[in-house]
ModelCIF file with pLDDT and N, C-alpha, C, O atoms, coordinates in Angstrom:
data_MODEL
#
_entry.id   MODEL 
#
_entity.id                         1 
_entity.type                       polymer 
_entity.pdbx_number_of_molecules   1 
#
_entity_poly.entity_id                      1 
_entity_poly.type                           'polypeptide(L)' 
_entity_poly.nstd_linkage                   no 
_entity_poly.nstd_monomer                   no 
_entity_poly.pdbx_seq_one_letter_code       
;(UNK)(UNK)(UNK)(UNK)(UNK)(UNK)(UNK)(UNK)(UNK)(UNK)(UNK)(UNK)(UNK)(UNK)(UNK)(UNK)
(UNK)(UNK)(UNK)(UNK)(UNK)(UNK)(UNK)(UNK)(UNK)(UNK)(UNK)(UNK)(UNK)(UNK)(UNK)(UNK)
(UNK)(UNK)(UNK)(UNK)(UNK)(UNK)(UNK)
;
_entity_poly.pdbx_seq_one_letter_code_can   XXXXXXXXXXXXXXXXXXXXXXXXXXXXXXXXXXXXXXX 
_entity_poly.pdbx_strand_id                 A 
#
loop_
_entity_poly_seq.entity_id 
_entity_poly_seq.num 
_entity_poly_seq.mon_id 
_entity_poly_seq.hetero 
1 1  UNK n 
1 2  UNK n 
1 3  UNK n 
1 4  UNK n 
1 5  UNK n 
1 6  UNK n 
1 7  UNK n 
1 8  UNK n 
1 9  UNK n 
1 10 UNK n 
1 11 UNK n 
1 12 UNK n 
1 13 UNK n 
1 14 UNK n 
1 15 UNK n 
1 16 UNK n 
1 17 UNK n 
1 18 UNK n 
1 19 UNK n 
1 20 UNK n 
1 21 UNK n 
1 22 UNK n 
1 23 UNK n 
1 24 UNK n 
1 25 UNK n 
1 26 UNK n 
1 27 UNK n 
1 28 UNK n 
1 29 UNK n 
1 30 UNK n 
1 31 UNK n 
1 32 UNK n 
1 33 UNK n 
1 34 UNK n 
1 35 UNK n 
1 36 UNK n 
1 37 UNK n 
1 38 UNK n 
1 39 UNK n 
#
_struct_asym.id          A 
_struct_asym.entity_id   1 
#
loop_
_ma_qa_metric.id 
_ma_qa_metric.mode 
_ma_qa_metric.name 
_ma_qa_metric.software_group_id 
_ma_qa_metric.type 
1 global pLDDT . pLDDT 
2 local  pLDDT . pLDDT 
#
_ma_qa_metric_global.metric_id      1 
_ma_qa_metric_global.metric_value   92.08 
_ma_qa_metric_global.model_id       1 
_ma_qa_metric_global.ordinal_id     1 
#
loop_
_ma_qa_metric_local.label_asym_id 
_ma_qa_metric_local.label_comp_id 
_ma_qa_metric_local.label_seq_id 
_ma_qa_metric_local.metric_id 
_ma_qa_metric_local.metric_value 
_ma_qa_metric_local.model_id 
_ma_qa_metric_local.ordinal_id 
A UNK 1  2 98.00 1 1  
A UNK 2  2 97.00 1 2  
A UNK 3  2 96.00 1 3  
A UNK 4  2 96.00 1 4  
A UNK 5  2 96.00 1 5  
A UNK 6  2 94.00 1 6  
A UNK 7  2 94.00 1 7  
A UNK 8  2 94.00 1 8  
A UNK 9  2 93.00 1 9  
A UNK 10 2 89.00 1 10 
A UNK 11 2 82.00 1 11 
A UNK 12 2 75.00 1 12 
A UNK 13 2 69.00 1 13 
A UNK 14 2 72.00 1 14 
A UNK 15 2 79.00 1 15 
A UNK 16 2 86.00 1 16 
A UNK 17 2 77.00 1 17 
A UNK 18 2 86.00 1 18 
A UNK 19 2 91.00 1 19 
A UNK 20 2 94.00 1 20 
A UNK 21 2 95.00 1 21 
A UNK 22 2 96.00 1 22 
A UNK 23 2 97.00 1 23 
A UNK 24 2 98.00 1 24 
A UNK 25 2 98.00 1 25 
A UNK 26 2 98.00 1 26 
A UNK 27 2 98.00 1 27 
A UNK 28 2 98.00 1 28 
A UNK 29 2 98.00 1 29 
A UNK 30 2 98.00 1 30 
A UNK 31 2 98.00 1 31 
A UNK 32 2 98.00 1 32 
A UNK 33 2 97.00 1 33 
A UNK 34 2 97.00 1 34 
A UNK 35 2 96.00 1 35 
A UNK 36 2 94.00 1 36 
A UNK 37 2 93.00 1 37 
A UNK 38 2 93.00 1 38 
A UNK 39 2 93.00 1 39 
#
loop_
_atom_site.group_PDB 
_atom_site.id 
_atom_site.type_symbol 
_atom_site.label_atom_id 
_atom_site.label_alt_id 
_atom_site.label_comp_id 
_atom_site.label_asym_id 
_atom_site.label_entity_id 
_atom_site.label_seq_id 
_atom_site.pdbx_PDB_ins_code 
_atom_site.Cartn_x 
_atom_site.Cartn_y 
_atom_site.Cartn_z 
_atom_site.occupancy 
_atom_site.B_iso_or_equiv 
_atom_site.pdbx_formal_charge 
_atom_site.auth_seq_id 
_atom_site.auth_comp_id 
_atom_site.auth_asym_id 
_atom_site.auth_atom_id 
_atom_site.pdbx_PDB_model_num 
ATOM 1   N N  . UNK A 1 1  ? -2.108 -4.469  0.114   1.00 98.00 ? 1  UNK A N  1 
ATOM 2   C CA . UNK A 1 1  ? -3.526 -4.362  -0.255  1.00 98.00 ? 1  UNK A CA 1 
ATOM 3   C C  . UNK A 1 1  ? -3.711 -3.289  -1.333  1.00 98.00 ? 1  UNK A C  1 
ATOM 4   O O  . UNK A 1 1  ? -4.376 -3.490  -2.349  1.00 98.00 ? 1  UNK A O  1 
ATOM 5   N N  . UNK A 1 2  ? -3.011 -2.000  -1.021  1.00 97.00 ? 2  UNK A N  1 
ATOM 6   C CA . UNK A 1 2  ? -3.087 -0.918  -1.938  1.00 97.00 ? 2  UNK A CA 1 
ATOM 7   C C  . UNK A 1 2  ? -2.834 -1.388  -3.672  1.00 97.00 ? 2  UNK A C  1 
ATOM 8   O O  . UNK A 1 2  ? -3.580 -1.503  -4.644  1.00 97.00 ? 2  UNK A O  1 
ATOM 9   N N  . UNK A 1 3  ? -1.526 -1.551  -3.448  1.00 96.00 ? 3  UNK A N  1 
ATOM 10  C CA . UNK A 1 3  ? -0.628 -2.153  -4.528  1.00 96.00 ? 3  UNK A CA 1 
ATOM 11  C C  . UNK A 1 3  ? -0.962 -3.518  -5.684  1.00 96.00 ? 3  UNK A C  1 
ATOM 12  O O  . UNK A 1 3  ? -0.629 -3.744  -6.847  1.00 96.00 ? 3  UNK A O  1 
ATOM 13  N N  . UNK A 1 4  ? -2.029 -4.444  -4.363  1.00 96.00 ? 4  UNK A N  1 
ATOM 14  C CA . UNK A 1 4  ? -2.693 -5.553  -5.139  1.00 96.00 ? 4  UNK A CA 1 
ATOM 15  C C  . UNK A 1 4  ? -4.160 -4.831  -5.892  1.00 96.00 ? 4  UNK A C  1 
ATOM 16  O O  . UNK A 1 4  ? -4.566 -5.339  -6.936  1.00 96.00 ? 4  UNK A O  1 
ATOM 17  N N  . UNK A 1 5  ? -4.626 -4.076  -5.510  1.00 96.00 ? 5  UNK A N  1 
ATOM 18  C CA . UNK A 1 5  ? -5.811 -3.133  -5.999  1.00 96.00 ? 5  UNK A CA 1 
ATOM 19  C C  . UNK A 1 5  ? -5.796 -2.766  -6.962  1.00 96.00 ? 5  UNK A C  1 
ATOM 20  O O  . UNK A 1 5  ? -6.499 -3.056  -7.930  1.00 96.00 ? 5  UNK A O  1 
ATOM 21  N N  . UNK A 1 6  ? -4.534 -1.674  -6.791  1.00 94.00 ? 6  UNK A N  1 
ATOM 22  C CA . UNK A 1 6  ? -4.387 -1.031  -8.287  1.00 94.00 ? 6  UNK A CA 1 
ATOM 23  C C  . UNK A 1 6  ? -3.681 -2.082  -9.490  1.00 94.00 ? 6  UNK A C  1 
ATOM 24  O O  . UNK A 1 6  ? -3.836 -1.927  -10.701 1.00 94.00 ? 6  UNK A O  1 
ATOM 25  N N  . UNK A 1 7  ? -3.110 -2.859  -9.032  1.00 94.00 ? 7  UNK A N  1 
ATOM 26  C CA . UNK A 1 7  ? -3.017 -4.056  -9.971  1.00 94.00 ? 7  UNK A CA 1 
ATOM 27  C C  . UNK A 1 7  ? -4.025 -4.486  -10.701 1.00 94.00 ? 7  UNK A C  1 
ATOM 28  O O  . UNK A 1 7  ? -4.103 -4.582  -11.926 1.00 94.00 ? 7  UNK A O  1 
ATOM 29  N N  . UNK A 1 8  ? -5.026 -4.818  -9.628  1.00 94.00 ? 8  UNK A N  1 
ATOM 30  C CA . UNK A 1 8  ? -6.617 -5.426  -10.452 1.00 94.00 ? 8  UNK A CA 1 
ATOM 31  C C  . UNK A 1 8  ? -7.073 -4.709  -11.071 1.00 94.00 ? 8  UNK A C  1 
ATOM 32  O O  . UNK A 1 8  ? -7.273 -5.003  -12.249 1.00 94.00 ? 8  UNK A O  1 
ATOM 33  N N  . UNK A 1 9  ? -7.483 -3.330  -10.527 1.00 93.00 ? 9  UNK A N  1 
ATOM 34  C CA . UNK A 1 9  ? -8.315 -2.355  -11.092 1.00 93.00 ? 9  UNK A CA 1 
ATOM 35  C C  . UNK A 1 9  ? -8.022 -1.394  -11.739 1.00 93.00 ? 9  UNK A C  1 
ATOM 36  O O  . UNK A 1 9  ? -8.951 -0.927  -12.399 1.00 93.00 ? 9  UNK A O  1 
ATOM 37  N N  . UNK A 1 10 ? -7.049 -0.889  -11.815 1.00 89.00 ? 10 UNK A N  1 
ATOM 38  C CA . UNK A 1 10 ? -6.229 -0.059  -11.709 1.00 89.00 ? 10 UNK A CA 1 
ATOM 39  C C  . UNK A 1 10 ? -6.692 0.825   -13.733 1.00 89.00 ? 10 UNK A C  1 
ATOM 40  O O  . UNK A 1 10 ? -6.351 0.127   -14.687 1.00 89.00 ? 10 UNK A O  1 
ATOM 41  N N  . UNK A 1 11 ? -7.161 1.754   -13.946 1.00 82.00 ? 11 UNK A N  1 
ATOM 42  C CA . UNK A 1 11 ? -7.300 1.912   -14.974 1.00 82.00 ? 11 UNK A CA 1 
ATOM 43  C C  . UNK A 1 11 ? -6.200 2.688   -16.497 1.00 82.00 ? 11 UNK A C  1 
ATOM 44  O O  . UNK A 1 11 ? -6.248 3.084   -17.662 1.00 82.00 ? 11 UNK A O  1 
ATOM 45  N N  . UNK A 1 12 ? -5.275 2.459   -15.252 1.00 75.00 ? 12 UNK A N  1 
ATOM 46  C CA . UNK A 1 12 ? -4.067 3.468   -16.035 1.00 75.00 ? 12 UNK A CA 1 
ATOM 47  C C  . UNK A 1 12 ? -2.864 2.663   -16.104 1.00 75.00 ? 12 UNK A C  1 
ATOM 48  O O  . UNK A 1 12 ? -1.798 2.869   -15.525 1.00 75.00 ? 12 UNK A O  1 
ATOM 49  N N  . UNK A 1 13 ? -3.217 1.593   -16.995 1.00 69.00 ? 13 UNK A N  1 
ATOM 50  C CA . UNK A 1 13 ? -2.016 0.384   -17.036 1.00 69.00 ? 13 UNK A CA 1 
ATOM 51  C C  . UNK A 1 13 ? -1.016 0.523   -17.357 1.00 69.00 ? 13 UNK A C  1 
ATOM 52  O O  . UNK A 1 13 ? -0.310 -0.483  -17.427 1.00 69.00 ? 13 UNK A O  1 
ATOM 53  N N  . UNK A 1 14 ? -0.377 2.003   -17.760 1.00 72.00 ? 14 UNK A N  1 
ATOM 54  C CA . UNK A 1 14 ? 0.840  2.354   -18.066 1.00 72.00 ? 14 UNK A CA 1 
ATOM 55  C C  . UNK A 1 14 ? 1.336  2.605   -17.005 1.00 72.00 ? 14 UNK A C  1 
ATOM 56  O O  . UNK A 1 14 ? 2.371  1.986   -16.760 1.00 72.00 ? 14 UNK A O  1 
ATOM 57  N N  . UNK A 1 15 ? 0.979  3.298   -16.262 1.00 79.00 ? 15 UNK A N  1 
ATOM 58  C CA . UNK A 1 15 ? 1.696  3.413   -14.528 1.00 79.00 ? 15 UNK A CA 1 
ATOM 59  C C  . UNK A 1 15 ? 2.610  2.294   -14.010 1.00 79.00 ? 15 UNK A C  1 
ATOM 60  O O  . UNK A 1 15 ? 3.558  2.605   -13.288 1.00 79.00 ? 15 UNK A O  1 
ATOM 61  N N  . UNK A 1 16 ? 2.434  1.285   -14.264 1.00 86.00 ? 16 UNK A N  1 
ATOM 62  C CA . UNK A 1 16 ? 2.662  -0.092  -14.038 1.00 86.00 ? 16 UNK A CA 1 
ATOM 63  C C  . UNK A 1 16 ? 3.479  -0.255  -15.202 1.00 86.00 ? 16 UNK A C  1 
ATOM 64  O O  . UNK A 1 16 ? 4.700  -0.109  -15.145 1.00 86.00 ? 16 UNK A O  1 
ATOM 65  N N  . UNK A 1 17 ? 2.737  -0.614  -16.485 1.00 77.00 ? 17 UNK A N  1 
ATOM 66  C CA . UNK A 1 17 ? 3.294  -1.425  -17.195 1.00 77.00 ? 17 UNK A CA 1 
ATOM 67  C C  . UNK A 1 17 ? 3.674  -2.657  -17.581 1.00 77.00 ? 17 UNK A C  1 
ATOM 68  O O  . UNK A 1 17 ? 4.424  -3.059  -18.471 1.00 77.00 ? 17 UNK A O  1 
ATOM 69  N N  . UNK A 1 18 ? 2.951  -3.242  -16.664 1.00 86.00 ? 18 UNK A N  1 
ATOM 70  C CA . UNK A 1 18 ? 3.656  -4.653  -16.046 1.00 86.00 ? 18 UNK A CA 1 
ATOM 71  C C  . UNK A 1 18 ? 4.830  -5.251  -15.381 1.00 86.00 ? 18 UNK A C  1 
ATOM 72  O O  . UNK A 1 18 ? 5.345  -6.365  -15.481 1.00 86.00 ? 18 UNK A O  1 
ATOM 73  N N  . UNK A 1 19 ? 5.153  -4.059  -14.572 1.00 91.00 ? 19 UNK A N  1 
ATOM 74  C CA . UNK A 1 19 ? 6.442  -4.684  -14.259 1.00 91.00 ? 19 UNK A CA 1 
ATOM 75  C C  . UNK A 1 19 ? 6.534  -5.349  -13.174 1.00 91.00 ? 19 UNK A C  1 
ATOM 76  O O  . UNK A 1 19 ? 7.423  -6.142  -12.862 1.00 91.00 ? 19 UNK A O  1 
ATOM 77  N N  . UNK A 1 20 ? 5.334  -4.942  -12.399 1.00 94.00 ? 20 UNK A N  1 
ATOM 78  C CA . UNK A 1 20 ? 5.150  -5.900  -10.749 1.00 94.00 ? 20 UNK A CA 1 
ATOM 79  C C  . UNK A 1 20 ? 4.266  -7.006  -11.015 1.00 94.00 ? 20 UNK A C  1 
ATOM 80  O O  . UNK A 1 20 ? 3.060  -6.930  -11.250 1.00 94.00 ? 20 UNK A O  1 
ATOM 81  N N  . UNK A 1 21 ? 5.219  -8.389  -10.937 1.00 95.00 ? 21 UNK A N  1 
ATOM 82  C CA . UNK A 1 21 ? 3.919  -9.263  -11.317 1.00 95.00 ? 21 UNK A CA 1 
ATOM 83  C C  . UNK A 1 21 ? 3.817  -9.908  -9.746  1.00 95.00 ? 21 UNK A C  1 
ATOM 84  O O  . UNK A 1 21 ? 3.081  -10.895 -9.791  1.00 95.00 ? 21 UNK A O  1 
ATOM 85  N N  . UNK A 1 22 ? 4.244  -9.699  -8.591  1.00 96.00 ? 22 UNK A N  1 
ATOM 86  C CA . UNK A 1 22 ? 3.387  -10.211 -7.792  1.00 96.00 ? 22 UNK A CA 1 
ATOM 87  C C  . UNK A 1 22 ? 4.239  -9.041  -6.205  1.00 96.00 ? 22 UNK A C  1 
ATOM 88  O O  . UNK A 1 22 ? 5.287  -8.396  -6.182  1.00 96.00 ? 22 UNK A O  1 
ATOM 89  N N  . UNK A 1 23 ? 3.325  -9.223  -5.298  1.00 97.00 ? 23 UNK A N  1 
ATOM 90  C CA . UNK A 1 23 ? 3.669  -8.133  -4.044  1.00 97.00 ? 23 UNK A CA 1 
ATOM 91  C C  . UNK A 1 23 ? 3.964  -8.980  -2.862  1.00 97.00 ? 23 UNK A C  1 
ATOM 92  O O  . UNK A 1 23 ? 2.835  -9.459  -2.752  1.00 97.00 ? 23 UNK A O  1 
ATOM 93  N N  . UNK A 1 24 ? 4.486  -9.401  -2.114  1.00 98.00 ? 24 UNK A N  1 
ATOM 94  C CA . UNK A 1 24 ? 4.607  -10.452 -1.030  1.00 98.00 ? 24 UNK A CA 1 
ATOM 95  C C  . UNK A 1 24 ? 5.118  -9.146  0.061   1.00 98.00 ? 24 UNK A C  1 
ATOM 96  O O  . UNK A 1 24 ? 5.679  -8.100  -0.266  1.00 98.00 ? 24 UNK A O  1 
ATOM 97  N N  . UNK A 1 25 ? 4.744  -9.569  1.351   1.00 98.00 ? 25 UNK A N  1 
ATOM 98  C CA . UNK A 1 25 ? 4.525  -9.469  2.688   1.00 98.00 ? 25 UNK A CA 1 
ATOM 99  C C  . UNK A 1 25 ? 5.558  -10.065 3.512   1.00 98.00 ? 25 UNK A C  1 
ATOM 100 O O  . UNK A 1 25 ? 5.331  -11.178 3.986   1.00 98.00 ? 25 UNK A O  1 
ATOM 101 N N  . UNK A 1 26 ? 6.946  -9.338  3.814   1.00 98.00 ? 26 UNK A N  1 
ATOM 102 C CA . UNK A 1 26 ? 8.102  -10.137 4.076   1.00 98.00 ? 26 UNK A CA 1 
ATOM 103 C C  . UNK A 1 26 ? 8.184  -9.930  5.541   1.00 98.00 ? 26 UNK A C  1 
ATOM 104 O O  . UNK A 1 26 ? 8.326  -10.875 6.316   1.00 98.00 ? 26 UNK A O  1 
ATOM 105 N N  . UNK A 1 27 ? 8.101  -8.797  5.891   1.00 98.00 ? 27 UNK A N  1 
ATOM 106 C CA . UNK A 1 27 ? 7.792  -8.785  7.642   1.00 98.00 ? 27 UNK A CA 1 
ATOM 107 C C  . UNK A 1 27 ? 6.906  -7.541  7.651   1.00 98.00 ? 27 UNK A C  1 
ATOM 108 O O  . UNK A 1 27 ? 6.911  -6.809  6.662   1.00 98.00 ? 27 UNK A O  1 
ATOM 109 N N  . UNK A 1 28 ? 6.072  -7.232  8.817   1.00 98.00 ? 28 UNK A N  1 
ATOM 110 C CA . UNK A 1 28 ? 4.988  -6.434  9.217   1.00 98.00 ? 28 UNK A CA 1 
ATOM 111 C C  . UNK A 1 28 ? 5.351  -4.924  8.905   1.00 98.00 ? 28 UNK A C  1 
ATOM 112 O O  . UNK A 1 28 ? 4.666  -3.904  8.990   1.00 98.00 ? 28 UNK A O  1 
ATOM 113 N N  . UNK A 1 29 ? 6.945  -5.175  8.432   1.00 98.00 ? 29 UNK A N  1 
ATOM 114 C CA . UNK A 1 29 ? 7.365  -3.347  7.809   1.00 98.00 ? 29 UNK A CA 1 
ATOM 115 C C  . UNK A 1 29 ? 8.443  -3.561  6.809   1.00 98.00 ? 29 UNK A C  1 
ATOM 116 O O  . UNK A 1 29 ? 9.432  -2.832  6.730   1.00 98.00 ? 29 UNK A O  1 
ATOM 117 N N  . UNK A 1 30 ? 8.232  -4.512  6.104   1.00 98.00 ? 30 UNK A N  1 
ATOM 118 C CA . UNK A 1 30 ? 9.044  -5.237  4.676   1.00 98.00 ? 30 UNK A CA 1 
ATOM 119 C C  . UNK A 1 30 ? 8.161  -5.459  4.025   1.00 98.00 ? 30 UNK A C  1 
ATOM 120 O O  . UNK A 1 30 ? 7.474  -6.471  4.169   1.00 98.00 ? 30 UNK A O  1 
ATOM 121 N N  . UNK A 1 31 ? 7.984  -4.692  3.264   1.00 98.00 ? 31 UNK A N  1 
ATOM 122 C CA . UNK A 1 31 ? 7.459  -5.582  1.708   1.00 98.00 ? 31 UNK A CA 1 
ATOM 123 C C  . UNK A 1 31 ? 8.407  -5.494  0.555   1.00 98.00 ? 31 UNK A C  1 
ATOM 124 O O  . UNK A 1 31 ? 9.441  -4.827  0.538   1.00 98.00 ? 31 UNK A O  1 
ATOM 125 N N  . UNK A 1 32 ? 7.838  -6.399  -0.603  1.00 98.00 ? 32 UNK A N  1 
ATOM 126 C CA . UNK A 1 32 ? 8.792  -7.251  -1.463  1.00 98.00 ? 32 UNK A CA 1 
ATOM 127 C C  . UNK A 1 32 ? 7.922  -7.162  -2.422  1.00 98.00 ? 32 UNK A C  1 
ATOM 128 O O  . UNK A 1 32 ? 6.822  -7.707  -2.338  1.00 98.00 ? 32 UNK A O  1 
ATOM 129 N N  . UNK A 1 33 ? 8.363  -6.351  -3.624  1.00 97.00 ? 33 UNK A N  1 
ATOM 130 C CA . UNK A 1 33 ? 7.830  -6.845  -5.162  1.00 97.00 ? 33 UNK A CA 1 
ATOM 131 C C  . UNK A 1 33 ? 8.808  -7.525  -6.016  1.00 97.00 ? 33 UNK A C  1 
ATOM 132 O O  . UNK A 1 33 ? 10.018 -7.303  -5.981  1.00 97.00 ? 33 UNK A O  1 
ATOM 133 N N  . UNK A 1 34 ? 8.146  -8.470  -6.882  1.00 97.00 ? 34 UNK A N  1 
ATOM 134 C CA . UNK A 1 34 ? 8.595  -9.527  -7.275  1.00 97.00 ? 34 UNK A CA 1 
ATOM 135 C C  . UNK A 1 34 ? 8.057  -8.534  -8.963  1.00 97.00 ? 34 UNK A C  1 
ATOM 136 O O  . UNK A 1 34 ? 7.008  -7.948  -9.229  1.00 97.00 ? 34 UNK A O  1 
ATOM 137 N N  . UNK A 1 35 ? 9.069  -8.698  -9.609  1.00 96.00 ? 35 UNK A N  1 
ATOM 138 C CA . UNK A 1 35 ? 9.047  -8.190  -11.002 1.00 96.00 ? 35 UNK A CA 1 
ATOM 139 C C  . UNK A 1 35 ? 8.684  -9.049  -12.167 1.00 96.00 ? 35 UNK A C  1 
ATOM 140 O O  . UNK A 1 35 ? 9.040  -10.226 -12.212 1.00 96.00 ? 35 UNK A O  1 
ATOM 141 N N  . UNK A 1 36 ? 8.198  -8.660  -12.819 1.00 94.00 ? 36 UNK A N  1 
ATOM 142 C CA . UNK A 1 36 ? 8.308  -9.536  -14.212 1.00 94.00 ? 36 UNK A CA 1 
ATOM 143 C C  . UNK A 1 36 ? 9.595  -9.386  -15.299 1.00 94.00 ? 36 UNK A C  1 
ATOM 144 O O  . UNK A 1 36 ? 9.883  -10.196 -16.179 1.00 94.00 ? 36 UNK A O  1 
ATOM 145 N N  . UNK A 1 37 ? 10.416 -7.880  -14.926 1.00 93.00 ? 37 UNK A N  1 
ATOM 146 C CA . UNK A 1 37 ? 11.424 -7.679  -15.509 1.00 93.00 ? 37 UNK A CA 1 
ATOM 147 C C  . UNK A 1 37 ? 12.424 -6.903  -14.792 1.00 93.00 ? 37 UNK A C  1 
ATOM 148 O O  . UNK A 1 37 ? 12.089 -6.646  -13.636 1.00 93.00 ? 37 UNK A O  1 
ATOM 149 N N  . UNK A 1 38 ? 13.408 -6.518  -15.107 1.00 93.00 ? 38 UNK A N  1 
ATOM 150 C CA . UNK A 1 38 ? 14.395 -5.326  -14.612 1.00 93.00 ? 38 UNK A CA 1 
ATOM 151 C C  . UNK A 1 38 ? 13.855 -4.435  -14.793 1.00 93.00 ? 38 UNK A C  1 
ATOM 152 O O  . UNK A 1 38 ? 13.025 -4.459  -15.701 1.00 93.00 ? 38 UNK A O  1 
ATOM 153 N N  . UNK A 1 39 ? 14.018 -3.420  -14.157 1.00 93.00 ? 39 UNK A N  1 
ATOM 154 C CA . UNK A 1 39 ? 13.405 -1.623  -14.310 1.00 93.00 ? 39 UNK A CA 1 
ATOM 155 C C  . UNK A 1 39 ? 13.978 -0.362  -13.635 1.00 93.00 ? 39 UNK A C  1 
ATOM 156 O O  . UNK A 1 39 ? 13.461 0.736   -13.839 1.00 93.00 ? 39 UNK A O  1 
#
């Protein structure tokens, strides 16, 4: 939820950069970002 937030809103798009293009929910204490590139 955090992570999808500052994605949307997030006003400091360098923080990012784009490198997380999506966040998935792998078990109730796994999560999984899915990249747009290596980093």
């Amino acid at each position: 939820f955090s992570l999808r937030r500052f994605l949307e809103i997030g006003t400091l798009s360098y923080v990012v950069g784009g490198r997380i293009s999506s966040v998935e929910v792998a078990a109730v204490d796994r999560l999984v970002l899915h990249l747009s590139r290596p980093s």
